[in-house]
PDB file of N, CA and C in Angstrom:
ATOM      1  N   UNK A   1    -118.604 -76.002 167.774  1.00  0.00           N
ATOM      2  CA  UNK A   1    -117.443 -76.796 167.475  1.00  0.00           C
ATOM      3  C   UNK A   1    -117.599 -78.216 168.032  1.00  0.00           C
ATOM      4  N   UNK A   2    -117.634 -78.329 169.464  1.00  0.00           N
ATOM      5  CA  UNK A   2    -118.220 -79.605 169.705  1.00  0.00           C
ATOM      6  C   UNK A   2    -119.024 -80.580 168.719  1.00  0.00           C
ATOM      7  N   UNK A   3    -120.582 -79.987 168.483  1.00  0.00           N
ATOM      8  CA  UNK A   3    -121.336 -80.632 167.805  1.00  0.00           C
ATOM      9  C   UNK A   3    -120.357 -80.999 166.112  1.00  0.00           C
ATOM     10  N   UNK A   4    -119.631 -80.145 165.518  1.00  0.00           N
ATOM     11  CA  UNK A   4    -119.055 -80.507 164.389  1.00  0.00           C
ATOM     12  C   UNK A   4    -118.588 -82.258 164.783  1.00  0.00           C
ATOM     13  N   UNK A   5    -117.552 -81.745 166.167  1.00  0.00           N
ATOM     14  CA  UNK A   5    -117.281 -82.818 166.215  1.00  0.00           C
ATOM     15  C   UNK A   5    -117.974 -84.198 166.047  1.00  0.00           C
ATOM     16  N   UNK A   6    -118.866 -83.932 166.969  1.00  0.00           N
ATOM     17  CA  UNK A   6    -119.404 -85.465 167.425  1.00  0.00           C
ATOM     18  C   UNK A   6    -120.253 -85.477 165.930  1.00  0.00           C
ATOM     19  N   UNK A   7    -120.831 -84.770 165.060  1.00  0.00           N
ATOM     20  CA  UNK A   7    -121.232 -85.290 163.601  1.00  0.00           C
ATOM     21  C   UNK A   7    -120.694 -85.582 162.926  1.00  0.00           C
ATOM     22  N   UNK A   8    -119.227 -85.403 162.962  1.00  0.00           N
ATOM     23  CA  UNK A   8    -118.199 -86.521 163.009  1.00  0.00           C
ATOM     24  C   UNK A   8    -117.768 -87.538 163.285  1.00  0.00           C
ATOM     25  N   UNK A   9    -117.919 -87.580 164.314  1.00  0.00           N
ATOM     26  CA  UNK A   9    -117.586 -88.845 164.608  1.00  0.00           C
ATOM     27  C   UNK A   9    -118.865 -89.813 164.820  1.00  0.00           C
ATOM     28  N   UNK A  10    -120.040 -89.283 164.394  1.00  0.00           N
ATOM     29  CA  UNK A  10    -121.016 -90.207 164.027  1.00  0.00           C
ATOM     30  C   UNK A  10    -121.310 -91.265 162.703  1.00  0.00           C
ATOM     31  N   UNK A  11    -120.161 -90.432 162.113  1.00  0.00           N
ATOM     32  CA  UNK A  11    -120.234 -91.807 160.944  1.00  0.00           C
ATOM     33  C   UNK A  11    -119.823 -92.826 160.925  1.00  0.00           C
ATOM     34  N   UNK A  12    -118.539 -92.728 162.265  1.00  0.00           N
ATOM     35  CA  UNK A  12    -118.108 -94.570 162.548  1.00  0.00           C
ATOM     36  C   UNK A  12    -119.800 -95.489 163.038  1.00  0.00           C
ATOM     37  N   UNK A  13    -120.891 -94.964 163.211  1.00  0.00           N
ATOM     38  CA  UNK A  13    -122.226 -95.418 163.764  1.00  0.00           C
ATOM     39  C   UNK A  13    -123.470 -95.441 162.536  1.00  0.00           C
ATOM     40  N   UNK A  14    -122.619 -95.160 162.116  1.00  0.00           N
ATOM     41  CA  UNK A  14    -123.840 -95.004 160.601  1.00  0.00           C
ATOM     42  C   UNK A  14    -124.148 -96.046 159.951  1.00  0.00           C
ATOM     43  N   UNK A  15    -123.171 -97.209 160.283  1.00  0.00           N
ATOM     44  CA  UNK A  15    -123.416 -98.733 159.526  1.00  0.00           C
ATOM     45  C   UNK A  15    -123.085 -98.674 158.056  1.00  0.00           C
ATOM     46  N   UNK A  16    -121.707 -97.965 157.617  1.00  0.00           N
ATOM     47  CA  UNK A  16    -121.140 -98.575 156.434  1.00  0.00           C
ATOM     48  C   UNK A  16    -120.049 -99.082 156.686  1.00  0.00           C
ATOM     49  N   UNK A  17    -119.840 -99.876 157.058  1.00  0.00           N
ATOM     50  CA  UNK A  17    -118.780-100.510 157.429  1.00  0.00           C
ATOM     51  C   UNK A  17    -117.184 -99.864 157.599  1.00  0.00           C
ATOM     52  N   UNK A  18    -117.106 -98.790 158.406  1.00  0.00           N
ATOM     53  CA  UNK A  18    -116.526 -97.830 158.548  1.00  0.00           C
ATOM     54  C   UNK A  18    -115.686 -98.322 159.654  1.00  0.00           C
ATOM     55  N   UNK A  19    -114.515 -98.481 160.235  1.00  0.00           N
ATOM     56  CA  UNK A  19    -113.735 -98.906 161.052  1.00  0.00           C
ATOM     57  C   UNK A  19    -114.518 -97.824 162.310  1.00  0.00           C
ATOM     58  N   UNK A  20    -114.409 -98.778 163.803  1.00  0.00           N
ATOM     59  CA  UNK A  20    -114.749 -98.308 164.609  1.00  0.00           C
ATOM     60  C   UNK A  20    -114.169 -97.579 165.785  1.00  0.00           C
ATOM     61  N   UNK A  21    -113.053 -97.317 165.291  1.00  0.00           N
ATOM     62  CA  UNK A  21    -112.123 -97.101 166.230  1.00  0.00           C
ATOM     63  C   UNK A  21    -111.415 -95.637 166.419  1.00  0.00           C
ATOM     64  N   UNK A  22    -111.795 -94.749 165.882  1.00  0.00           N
ATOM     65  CA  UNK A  22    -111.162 -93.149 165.211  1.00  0.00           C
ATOM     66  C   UNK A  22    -112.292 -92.520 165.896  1.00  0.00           C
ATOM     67  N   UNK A  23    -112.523 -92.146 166.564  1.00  0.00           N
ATOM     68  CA  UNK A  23    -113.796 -90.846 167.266  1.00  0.00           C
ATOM     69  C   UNK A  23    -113.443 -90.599 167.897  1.00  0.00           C
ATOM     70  N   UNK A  24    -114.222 -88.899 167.952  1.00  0.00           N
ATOM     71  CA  UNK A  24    -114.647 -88.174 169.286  1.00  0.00           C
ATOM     72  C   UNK A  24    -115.005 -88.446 169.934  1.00  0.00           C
ATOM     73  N   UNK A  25    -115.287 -88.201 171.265  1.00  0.00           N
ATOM     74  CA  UNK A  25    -116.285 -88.398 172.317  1.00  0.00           C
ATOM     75  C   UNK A  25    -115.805 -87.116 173.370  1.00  0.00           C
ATOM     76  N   UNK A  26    -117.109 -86.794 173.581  1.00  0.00           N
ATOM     77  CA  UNK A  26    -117.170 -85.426 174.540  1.00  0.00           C
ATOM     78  C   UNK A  26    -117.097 -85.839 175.882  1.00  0.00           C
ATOM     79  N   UNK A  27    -116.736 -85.172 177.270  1.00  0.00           N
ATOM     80  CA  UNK A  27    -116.979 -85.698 178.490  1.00  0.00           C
ATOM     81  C   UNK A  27    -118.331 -84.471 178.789  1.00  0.00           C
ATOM     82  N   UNK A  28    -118.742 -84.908 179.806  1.00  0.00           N
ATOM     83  CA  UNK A  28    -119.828 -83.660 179.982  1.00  0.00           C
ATOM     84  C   UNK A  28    -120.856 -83.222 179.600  1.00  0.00           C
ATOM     85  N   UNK A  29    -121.342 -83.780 177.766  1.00  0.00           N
ATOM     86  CA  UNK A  29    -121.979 -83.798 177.508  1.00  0.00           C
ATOM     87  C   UNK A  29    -122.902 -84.581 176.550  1.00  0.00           C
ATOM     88  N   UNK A  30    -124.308 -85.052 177.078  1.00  0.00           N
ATOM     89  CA  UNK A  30    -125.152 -85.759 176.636  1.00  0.00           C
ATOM     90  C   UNK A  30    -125.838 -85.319 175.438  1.00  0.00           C
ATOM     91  N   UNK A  31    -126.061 -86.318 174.458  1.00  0.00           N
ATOM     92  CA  UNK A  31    -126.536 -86.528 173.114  1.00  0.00           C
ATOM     93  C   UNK A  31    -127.104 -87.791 172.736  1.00  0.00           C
ATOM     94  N   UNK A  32    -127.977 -87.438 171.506  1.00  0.00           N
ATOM     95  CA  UNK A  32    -128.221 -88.786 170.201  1.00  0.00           C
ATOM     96  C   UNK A  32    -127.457 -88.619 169.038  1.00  0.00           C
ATOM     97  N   UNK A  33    -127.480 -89.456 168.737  1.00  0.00           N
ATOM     98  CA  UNK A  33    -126.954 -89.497 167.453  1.00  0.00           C
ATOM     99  C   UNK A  33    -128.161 -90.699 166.769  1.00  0.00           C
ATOM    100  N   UNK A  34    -129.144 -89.675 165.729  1.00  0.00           N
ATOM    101  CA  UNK A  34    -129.977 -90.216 165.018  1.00  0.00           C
ATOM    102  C   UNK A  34    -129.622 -90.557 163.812  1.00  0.00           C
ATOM    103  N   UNK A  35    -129.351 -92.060 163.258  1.00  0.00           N
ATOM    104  CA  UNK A  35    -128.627 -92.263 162.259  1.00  0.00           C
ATOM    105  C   UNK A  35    -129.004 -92.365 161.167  1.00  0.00           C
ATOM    106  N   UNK A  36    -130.934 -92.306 161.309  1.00  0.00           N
ATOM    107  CA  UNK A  36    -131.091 -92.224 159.385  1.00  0.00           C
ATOM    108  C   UNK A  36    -131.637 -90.964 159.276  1.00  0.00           C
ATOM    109  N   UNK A  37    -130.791 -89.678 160.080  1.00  0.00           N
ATOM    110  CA  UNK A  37    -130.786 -88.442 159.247  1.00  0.00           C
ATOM    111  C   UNK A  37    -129.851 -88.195 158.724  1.00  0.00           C
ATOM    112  N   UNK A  38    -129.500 -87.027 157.827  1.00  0.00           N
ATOM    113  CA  UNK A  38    -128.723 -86.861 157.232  1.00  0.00           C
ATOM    114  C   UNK A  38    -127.647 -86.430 157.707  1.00  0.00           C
ATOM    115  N   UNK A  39    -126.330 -86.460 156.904  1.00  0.00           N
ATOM    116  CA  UNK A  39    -125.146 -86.443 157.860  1.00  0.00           C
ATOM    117  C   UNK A  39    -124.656 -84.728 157.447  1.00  0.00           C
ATOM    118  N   UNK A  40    -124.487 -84.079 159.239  1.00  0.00           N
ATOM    119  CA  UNK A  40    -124.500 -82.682 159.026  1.00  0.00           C
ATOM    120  C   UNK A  40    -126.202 -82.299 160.487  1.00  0.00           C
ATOM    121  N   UNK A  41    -126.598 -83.262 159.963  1.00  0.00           N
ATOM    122  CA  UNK A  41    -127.968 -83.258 161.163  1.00  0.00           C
ATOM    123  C   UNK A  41    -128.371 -84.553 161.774  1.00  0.00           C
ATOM    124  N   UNK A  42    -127.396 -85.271 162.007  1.00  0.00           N
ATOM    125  CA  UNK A  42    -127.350 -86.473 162.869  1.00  0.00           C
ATOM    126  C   UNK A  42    -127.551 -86.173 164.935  1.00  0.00           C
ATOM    127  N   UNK A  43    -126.823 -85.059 165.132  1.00  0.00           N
ATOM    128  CA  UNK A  43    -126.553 -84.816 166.536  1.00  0.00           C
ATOM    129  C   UNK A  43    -128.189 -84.128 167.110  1.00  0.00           C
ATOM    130  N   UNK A  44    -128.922 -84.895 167.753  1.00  0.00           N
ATOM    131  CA  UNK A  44    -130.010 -84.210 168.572  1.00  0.00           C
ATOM    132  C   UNK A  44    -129.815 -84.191 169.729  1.00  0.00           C
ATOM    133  N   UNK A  45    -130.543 -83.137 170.555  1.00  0.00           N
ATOM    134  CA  UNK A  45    -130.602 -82.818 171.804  1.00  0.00           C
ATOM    135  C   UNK A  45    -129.134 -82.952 172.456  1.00  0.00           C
ATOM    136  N   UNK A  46    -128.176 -81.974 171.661  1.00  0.00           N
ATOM    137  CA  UNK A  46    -126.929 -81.875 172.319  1.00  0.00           C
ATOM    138  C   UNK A  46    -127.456 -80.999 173.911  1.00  0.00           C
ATOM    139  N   UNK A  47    -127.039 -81.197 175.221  1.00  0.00           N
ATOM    140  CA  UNK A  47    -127.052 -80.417 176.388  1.00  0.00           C
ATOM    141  C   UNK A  47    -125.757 -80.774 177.172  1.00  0.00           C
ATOM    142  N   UNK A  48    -125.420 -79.731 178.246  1.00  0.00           N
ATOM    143  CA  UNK A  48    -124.587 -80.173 178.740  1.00  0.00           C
ATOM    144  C   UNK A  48    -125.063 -81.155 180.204  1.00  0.00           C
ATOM    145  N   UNK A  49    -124.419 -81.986 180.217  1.00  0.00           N
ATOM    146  CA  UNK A  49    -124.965 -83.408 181.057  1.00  0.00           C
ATOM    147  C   UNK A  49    -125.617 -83.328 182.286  1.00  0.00           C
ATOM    148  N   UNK A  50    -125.224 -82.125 183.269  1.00  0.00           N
ATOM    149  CA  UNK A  50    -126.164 -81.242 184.409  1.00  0.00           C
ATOM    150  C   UNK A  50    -127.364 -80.720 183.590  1.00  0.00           C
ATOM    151  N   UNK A  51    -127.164 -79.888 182.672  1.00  0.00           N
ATOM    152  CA  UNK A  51    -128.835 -79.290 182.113  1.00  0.00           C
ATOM    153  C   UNK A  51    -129.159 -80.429 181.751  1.00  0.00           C
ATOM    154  N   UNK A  52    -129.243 -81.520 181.473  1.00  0.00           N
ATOM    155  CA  UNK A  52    -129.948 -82.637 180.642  1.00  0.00           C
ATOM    156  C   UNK A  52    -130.567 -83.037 182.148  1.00  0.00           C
ATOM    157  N   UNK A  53    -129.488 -83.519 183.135  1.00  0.00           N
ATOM    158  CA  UNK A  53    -130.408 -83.998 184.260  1.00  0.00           C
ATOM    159  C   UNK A  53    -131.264 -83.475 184.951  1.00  0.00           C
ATOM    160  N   UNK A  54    -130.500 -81.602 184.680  1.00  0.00           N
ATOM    161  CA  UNK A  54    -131.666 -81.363 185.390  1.00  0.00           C
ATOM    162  C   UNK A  54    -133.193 -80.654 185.051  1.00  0.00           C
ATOM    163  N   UNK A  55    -133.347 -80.848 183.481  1.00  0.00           N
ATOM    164  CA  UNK A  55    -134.713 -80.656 182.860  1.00  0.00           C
ATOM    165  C   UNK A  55    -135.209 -82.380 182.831  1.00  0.00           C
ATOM    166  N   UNK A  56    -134.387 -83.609 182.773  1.00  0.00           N
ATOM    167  CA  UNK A  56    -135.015 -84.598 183.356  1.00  0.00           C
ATOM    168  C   UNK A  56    -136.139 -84.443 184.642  1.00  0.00           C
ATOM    169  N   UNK A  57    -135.093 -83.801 185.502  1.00  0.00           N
ATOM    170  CA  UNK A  57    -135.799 -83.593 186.684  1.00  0.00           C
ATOM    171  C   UNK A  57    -136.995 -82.791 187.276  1.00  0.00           C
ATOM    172  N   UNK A  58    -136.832 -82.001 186.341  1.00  0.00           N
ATOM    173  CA  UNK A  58    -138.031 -81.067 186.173  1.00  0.00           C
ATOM    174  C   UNK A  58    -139.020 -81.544 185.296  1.00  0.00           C
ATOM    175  N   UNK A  59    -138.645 -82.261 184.591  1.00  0.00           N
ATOM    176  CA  UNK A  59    -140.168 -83.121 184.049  1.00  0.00           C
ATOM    177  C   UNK A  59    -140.974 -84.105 184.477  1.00  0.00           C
ATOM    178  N   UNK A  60    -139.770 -84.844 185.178  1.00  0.00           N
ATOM    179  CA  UNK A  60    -140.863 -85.990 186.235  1.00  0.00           C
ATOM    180  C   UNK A  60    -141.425 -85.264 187.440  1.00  0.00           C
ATOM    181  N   UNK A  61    -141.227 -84.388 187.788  1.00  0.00           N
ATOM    182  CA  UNK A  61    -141.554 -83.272 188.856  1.00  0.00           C
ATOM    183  C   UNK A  61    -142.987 -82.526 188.553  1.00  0.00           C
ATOM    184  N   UNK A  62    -143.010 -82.582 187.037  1.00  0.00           N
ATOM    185  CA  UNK A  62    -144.224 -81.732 186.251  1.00  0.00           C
ATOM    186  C   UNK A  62    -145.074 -83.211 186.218  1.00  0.00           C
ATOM    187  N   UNK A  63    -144.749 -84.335 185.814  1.00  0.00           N
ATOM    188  CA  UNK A  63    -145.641 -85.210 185.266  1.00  0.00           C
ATOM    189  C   UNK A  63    -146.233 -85.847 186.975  1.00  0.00           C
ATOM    190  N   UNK A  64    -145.819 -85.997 187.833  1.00  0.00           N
ATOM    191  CA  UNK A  64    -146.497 -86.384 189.077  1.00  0.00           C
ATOM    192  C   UNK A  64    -147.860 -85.679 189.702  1.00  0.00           C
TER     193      UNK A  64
END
């Protein structure tokens, strides 16, 4: 449900001149929004904002 959302509210970002002012926005959790995919598969690497930091963290941990 989330993700519905925010692929929603990724079309105010899509660059058709779409008023910018009507969106979602999640607290908590980190995303992209890749805009020349198709709409329905715009939202990548939805996580929640602790797992995002902390597989950040575990990768610079691996790459040292």
């Amino acid at each position: 449900m989330v993700k519905e959302a925010l692929e929603n509210a990724a079309r105010f970002f899509s660059g058709n001149n779409m008023p910018g002012f009507n969106y979602d926005m999640a607290e908590g959790v980190e995303y992209e929004i890749d805009r020349p995919r198709p709409e329905g598969d715009r939202i990548r690497n939805p996580a929640l904002a602790r797992q995002a930091a902390d597989a950040r963290t575990e990768a610079a941990h691996r790459a040292q």
